[in-house]
Protein backbone atom coordinates (compact mmCIF):
# COMPACT_ATOMS: atom_id res chain seq x y z
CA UNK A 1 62.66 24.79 -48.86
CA UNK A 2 61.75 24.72 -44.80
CA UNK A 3 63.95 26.77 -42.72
CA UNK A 4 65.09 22.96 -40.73
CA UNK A 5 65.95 21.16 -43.94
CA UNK A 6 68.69 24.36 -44.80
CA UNK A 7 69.24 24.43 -40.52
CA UNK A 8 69.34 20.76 -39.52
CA UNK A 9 71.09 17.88 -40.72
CA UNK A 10 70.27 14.22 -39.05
CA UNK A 11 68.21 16.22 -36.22
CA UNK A 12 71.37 18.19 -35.43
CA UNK A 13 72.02 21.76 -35.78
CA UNK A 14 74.56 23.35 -38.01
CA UNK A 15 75.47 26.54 -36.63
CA UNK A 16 76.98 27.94 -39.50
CA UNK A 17 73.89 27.20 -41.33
CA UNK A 18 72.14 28.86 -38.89
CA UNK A 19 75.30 31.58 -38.73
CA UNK A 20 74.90 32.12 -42.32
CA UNK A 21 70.91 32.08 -43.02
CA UNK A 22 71.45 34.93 -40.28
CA UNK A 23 73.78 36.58 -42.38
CA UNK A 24 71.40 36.62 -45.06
CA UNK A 25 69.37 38.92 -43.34
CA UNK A 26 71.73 41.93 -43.89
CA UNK A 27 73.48 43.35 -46.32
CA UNK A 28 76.28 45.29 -47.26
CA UNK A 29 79.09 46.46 -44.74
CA UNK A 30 76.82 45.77 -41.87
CA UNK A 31 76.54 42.04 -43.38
CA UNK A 32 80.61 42.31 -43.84
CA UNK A 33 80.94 43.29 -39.66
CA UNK A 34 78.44 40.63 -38.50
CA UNK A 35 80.39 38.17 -40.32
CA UNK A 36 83.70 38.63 -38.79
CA UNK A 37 82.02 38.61 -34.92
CA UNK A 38 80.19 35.69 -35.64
CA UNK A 39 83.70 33.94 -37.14
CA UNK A 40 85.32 34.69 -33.35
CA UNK A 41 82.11 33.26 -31.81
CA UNK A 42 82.31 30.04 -33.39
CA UNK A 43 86.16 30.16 -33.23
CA UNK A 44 85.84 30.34 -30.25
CA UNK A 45 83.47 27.19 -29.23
CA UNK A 46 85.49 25.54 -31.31
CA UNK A 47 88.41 26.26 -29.53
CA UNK A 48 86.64 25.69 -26.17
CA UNK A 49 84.73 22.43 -27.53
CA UNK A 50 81.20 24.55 -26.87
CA UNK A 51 78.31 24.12 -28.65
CA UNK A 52 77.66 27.31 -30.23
CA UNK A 53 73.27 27.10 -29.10
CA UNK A 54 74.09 25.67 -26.03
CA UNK A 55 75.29 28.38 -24.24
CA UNK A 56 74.59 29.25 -20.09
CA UNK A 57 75.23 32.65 -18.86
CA UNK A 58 78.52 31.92 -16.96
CA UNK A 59 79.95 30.45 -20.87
CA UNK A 60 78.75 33.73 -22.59
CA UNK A 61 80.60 35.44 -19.84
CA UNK A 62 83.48 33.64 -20.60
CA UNK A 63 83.32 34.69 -23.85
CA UNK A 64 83.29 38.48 -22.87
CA UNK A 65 85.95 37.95 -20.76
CA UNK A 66 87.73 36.63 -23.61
CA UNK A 67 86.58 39.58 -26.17
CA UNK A 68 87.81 41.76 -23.35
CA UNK A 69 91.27 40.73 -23.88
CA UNK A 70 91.56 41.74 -27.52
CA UNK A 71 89.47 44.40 -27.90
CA UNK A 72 88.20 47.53 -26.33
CA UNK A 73 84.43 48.23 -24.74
CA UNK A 74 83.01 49.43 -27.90
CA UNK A 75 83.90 46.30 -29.98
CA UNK A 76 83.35 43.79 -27.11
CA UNK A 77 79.30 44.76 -27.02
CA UNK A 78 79.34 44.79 -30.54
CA UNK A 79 80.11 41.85 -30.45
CA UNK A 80 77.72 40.68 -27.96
CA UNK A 81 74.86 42.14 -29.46
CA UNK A 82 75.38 40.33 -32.88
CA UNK A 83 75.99 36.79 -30.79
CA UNK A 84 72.40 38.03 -29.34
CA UNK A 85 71.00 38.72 -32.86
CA UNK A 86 71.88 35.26 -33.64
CA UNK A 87 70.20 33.44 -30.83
CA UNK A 88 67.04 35.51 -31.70
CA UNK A 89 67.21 34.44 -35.51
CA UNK A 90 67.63 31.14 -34.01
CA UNK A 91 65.07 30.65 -31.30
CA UNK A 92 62.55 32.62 -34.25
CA UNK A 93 63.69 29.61 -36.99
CA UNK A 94 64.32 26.62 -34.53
CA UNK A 95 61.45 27.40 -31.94
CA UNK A 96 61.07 24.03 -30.71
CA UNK A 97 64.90 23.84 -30.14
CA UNK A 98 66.31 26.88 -28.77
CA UNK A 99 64.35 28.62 -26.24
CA UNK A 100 66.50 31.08 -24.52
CA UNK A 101 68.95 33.87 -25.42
CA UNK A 102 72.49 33.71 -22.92
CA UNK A 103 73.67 36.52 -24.68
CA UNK A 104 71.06 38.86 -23.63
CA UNK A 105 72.08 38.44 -20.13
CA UNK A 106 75.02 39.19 -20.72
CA UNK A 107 76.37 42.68 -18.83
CA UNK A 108 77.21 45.09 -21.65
CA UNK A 109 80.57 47.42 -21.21
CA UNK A 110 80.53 51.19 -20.46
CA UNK A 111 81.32 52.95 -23.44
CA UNK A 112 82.51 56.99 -23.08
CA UNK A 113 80.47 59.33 -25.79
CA UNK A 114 83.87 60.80 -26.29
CA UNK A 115 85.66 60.05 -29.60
CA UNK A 116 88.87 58.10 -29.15
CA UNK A 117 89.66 58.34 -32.62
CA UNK A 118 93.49 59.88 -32.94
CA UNK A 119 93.06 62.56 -35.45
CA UNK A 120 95.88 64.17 -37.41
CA UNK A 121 96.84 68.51 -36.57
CA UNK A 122 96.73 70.53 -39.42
CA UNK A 123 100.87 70.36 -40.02
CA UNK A 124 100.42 66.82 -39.87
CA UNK A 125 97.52 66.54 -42.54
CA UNK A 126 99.17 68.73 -44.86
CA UNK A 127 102.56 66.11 -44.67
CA UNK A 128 100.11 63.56 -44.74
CA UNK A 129 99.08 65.58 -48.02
CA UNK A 130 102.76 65.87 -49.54
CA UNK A 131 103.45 62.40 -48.82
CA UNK A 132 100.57 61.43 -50.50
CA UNK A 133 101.40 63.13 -53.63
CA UNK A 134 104.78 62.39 -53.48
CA UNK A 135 103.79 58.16 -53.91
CA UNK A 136 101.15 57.60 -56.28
CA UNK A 137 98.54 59.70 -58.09
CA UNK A 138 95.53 57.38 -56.78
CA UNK A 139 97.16 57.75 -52.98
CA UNK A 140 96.63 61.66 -53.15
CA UNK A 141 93.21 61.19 -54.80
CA UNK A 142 92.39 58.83 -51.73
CA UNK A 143 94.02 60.93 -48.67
CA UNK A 144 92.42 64.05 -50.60
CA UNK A 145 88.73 62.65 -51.07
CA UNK A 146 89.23 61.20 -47.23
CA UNK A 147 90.46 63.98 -45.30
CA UNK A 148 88.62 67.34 -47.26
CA UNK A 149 85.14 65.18 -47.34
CA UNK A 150 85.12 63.17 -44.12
CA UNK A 151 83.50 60.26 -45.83
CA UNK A 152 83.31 56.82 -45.03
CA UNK A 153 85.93 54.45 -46.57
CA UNK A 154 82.98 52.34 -48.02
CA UNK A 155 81.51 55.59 -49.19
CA UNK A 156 84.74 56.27 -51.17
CA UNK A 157 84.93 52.67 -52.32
CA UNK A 158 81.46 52.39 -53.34
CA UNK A 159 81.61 55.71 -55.70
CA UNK A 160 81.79 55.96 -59.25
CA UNK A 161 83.32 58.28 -62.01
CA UNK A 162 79.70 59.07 -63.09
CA UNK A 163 78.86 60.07 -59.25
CA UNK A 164 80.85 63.16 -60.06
CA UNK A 165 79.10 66.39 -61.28
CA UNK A 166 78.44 70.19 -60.56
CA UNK A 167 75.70 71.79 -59.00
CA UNK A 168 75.19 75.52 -58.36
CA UNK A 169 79.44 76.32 -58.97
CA UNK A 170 80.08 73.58 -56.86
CA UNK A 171 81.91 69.97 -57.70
CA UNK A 172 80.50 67.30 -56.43
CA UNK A 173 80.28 63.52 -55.54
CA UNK A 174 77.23 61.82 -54.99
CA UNK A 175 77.63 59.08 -52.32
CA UNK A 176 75.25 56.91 -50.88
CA UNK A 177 75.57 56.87 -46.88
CA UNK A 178 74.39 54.08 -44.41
CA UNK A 179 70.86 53.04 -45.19
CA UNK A 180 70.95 53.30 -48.86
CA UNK A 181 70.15 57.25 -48.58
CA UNK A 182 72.02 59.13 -51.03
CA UNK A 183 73.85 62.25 -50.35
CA UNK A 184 75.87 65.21 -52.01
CA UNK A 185 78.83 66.21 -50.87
CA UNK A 186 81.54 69.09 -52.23
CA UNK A 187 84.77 67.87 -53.79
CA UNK A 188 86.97 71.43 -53.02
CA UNK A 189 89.65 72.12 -55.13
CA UNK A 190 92.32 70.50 -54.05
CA UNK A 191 90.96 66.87 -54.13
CA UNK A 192 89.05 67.55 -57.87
CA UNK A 193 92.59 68.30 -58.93
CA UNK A 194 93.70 65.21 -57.44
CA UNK A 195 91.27 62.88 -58.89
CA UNK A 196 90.97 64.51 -62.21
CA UNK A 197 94.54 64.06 -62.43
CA UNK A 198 94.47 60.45 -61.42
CA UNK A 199 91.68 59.42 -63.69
CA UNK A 200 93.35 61.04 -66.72
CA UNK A 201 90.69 61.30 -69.02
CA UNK A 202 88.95 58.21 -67.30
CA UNK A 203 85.04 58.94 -67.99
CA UNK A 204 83.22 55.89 -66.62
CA UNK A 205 83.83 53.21 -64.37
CA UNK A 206 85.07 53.16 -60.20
CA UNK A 207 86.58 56.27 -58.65
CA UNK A 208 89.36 54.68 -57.40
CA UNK A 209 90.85 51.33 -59.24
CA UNK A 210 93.39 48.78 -58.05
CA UNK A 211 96.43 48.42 -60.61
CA UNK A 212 94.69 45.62 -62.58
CA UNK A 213 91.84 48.22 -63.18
CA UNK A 214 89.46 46.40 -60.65
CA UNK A 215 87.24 48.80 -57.98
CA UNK A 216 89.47 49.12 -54.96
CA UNK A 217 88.36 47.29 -51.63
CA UNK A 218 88.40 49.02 -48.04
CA UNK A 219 91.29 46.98 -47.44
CA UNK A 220 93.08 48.43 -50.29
CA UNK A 221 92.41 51.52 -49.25
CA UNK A 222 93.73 51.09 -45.79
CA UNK A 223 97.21 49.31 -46.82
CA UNK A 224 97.09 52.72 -48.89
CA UNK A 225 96.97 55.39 -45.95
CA UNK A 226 99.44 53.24 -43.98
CA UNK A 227 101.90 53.10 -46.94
CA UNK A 228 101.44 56.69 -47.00
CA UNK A 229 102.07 56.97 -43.54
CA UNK A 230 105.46 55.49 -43.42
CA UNK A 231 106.93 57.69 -46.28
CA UNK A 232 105.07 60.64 -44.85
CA UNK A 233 107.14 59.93 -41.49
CA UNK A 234 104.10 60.54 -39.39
CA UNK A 235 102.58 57.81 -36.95
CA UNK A 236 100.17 55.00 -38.58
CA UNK A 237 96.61 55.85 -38.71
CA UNK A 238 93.17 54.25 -39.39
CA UNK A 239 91.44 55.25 -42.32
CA UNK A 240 88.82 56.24 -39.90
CA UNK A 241 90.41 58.73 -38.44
CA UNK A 242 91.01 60.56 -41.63
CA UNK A 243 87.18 61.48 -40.97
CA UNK A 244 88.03 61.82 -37.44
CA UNK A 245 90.63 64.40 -38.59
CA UNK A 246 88.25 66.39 -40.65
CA UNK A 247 85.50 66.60 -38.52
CA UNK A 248 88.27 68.14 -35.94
CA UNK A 249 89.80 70.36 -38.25
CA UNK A 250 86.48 71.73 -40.00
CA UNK A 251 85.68 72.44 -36.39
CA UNK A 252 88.86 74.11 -35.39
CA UNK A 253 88.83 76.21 -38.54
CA UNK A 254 85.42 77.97 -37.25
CA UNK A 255 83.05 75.93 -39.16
CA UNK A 256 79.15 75.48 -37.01
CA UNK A 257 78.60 71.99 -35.65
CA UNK A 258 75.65 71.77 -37.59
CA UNK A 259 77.61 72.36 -40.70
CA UNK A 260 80.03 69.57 -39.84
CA UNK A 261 76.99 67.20 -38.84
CA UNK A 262 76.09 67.76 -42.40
CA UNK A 263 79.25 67.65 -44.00
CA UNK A 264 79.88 63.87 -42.40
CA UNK A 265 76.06 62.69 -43.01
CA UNK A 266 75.13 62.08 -39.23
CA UNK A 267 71.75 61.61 -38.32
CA UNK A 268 69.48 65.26 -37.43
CA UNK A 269 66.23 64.36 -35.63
CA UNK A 270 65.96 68.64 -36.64
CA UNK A 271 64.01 68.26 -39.28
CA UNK A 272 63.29 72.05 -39.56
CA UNK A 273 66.63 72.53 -40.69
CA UNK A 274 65.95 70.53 -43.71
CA UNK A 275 65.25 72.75 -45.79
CA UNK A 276 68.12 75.46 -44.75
CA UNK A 277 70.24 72.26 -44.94
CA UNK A 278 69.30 71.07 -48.68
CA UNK A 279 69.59 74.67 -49.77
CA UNK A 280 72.75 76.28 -47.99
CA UNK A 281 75.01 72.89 -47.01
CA UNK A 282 77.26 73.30 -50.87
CA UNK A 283 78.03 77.11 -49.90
CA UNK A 284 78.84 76.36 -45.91
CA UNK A 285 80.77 73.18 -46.46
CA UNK A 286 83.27 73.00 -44.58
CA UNK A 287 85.87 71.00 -47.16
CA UNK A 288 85.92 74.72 -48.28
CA UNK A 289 87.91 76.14 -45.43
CA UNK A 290 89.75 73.00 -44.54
CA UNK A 291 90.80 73.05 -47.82
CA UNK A 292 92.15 76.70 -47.24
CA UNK A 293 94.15 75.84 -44.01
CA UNK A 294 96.08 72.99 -45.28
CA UNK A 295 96.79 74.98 -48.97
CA UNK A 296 98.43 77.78 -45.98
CA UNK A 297 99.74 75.18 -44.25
CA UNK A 298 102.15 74.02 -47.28
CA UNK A 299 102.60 77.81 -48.54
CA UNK A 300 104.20 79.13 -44.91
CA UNK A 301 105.66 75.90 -45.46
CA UNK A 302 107.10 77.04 -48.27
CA UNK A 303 108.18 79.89 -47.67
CA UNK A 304 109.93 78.93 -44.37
CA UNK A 305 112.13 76.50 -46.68
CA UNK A 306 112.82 79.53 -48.89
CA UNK A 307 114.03 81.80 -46.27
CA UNK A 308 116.25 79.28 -44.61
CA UNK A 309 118.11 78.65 -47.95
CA UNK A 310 118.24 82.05 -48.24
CA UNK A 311 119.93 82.95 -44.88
CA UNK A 312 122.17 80.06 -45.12
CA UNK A 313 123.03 81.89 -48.41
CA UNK A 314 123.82 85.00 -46.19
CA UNK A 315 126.25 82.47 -43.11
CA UNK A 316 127.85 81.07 -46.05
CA UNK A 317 128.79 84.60 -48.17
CA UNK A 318 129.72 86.32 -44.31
CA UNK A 319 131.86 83.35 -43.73
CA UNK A 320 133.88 83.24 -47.04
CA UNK A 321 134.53 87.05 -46.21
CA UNK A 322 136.03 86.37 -42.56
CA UNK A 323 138.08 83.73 -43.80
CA UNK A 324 139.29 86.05 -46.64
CA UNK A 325 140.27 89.18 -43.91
CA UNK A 326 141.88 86.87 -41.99
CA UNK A 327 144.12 85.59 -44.45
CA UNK A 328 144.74 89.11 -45.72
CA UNK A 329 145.61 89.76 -41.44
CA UNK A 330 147.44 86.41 -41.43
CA UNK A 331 149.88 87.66 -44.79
């Protein structure tokens, strides 16, 4: 079938024909993304009456100007760039109709190289932890997996029961990161406890289910961390800052960059590591020592709670004894 019987219907274009044949063109969560920017683009001629391939400069600034008002620099050229990819699938499939990208012209915003992401201390993570715990059994395998691994929510999502294994000592999850390439990361032992308790003997099948048995969704997963949030009684989150909050604390707990680089699957243009990497990353990962802090964390924790009770022990014992001399006095 020709790309203008699926694009055009009585010598008019559809754009979400055209919106969707685009679409076709990715896949996974980078399909999932473009698909929500392009729903505010055509919202948004709708709204305006504009035809979405009709576009001048001064209307695509418009719609920046409008972006700008919900969302920060960062999303704003996002989504300006996938209005741009669109034009080019367009002006590639409907040559003779579309000659010119607006969207291209379009100023992009400055973006700071500094993380805005608000990740949690370590007293807050290990609350985070307890709270966790304290509401479900899959809600402390999820905050576990999240904030000892620093994986992506997909990544998590995505994962299987038979992804799990040992290498070298180590427990594992394989996890396949952005691009399809497939990973290994360590599961420390805090967050195997977690999930082996959640799965209960469950061999096969999702790592993490929904209560009808179903493989959770990334929205799941994020109504999950802000339920937690609430009963922890610490401020509401994104589920990407749990990686955020990782990255910060592996850091903070003396753990290389390079290690943490590794540990979150960036991209390393070093390639001479690679080999140091593939053979040293399961003894230097840094879910290791995170894992160590926050298990302190909750112990001095613990111990702070028993020495309160037992000086309140003490007031209470010294106070029955004043009260008795000074009825002895009083007689």
């Amino acid at each position: 079938m020709s790309a203008e019987l699926v694009l055009m219907k009585d010598g008019q274009i559809q754009p979400f024909a055209v919106a969707g044949a685009y679409l076709l063109t990715k896949s996974g969560r980078t399909r999932e993304e473009y698909r929500r920017d392009l729903r505010h683009y055509l919202t948004w001629c709708a709204e305006y009456g504009l035809d979405p391939f009709n576009q001048k400069r001064a209307q695509m600034d418009a719609f920046k100007n409008w972006l700008a008002e919900h969302y920060g620099n960062g999303a704003v050229n996002r989504h300006l760039s996938v209005v741009s990819g669109l034009f080019k699938y367009a002006m590639a499939e409907l040559e003779d109709l579309i000659f010119r990208n607006p969207a291209s012209l379009v100023k992009r915003e400055p973006v700071s190289n500094i993380s805005q992401a608000t990740g949690l201390t370590f007293e807050e993570s290990e609350q985070l932890l307890r709270g966790a715990e304290a509401y479900s059994l899959r809600c402390a395998a999820v905050v576990h997996v999240l904030l000892l691994t620093g994986m992506r929510v997909s990544e998590l999502v995505n994962a299987d029961i038979e992804d799990l294994g040992e290498e070298r000592g180590h427990r594992v999850l394989h996890i396949v990161r952005k691009g399809g390439r497939r990973q290994t990361v360590v599961i420390p032992p805090s967050a195997w406890a977690a999930l082996e308790t959640y799965h209960d003997g469950r061999t096969s099948g999702p790592l993490i289910v929904t209560s009808t048995g179903r493989r959770i969704t990334r929205q799941g997963i994020w109504d999950t961390v802000k339920r937690v949030c609430r009963r922890a009684g610490i401020r509401t989150i994104r589920t990407h800052d749990l990686r955020h909050t990782c990255a910060t604390l592996a850091l903070e707990s003396g753990k290389p960059l390079e290690a943490v680089q590794d540990l979150l699957g960036h991209a390393d243009p070093r390639t001479t590591r690679r080999y140091d990497r593939a053979r040293n990353n399961l003894d230097n990962s840094p879910s290791y020592a995170l894992d160590e802090q926050l298990r302190a964390v909750a112990a001095r924790r613990q111990a702070e709670a028993v020495l309160d009770e037992a000086v309140e022990v003490l007031v209470d014992e010294a106070l029955r004894e004043v009260l008795a001399t000074a009825e002895l006095v009083g007689a």
